[in-house]
C-alpha atoms as a PDB file:
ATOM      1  CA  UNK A   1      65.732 172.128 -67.865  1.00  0.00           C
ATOM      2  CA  UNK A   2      65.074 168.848 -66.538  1.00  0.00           C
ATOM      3  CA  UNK A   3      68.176 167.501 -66.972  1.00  0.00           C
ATOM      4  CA  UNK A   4      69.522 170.464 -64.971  1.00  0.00           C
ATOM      5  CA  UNK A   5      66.670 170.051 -62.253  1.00  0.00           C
ATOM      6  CA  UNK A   6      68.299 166.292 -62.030  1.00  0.00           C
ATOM      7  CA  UNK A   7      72.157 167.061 -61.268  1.00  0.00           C
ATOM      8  CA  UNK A   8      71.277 169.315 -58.853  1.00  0.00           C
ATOM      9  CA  UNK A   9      68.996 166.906 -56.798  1.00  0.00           C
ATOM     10  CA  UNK A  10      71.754 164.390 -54.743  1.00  0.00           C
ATOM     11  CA  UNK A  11      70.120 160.845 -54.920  1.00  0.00           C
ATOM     12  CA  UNK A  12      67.444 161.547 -57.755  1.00  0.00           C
ATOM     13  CA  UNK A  13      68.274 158.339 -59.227  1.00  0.00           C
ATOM     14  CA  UNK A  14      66.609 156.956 -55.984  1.00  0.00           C
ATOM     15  CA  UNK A  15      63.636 158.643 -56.741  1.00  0.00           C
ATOM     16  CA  UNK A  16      63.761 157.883 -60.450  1.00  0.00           C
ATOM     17  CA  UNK A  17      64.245 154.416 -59.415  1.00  0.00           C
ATOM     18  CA  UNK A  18      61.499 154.231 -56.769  1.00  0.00           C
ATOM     19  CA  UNK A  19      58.651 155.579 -58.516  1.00  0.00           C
ATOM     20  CA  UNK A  20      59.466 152.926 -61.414  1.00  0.00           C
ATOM     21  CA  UNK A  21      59.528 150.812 -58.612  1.00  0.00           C
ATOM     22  CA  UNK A  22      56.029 152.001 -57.396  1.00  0.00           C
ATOM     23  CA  UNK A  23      54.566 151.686 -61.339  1.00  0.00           C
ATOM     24  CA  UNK A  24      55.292 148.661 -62.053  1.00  0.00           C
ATOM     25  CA  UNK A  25      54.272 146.701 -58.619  1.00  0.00           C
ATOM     26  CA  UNK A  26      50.766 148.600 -58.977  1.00  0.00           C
ATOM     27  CA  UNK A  27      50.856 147.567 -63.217  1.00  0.00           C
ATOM     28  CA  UNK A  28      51.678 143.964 -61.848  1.00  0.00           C
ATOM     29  CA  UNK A  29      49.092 143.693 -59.057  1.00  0.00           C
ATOM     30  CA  UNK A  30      46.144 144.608 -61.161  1.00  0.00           C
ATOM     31  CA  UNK A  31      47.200 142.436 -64.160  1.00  0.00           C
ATOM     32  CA  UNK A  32      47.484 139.456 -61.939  1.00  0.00           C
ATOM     33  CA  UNK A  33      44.124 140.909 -59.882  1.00  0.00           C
ATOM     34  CA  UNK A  34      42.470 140.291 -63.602  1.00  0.00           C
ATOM     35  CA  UNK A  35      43.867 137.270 -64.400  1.00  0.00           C
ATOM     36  CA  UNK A  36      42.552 135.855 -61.236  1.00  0.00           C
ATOM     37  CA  UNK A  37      39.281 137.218 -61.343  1.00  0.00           C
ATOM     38  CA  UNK A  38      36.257 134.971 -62.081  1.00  0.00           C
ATOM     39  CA  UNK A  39      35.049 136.016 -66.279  1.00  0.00           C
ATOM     40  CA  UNK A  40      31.632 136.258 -64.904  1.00  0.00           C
ATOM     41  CA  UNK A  41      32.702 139.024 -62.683  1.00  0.00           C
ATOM     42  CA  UNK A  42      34.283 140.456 -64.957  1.00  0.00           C
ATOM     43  CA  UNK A  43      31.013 140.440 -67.736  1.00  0.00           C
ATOM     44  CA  UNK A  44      29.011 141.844 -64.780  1.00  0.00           C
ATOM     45  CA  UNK A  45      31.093 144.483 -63.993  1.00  0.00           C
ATOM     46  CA  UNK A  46      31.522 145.705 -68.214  1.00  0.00           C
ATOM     47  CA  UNK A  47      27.919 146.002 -67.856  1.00  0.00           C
ATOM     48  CA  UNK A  48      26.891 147.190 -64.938  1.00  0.00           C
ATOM     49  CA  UNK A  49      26.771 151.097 -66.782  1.00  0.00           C
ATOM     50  CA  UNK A  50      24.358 149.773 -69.133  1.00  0.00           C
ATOM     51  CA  UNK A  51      22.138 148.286 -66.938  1.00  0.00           C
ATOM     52  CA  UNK A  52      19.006 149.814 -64.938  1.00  0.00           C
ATOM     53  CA  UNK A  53      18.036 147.108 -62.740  1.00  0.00           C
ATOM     54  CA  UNK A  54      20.724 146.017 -60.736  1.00  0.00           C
ATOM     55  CA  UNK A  55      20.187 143.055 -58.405  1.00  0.00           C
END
């Protein structure tokens, strides 16, 4: 069914292509937003759901 749903779309390979597109920008922006981030940040943040006094 899907494969039918895709020869009868003109251009799906655009779309197919774009939202791959779209993926892997937003996959690469927030691996290189955690690679930048500060590991003390990044400790706060893990426990900020166990914590009842937050500052």
């Amino acid at each position: 069914m899907f494969k039918q749903f895709l020869n009868q779309v003109d251009g799906s390979q655009v779309y197919l292509i774009t939202s791959l597109g779209i993926f892997l920008l937003f996959f690469i922006m927030v691996a290189a937003l955690l690679l930048v981030m500060k590991k003390d940040k990044i400790k706060y943040m893990s426990e900020l759901p166990l914590k009842d006094d937050i500052q």
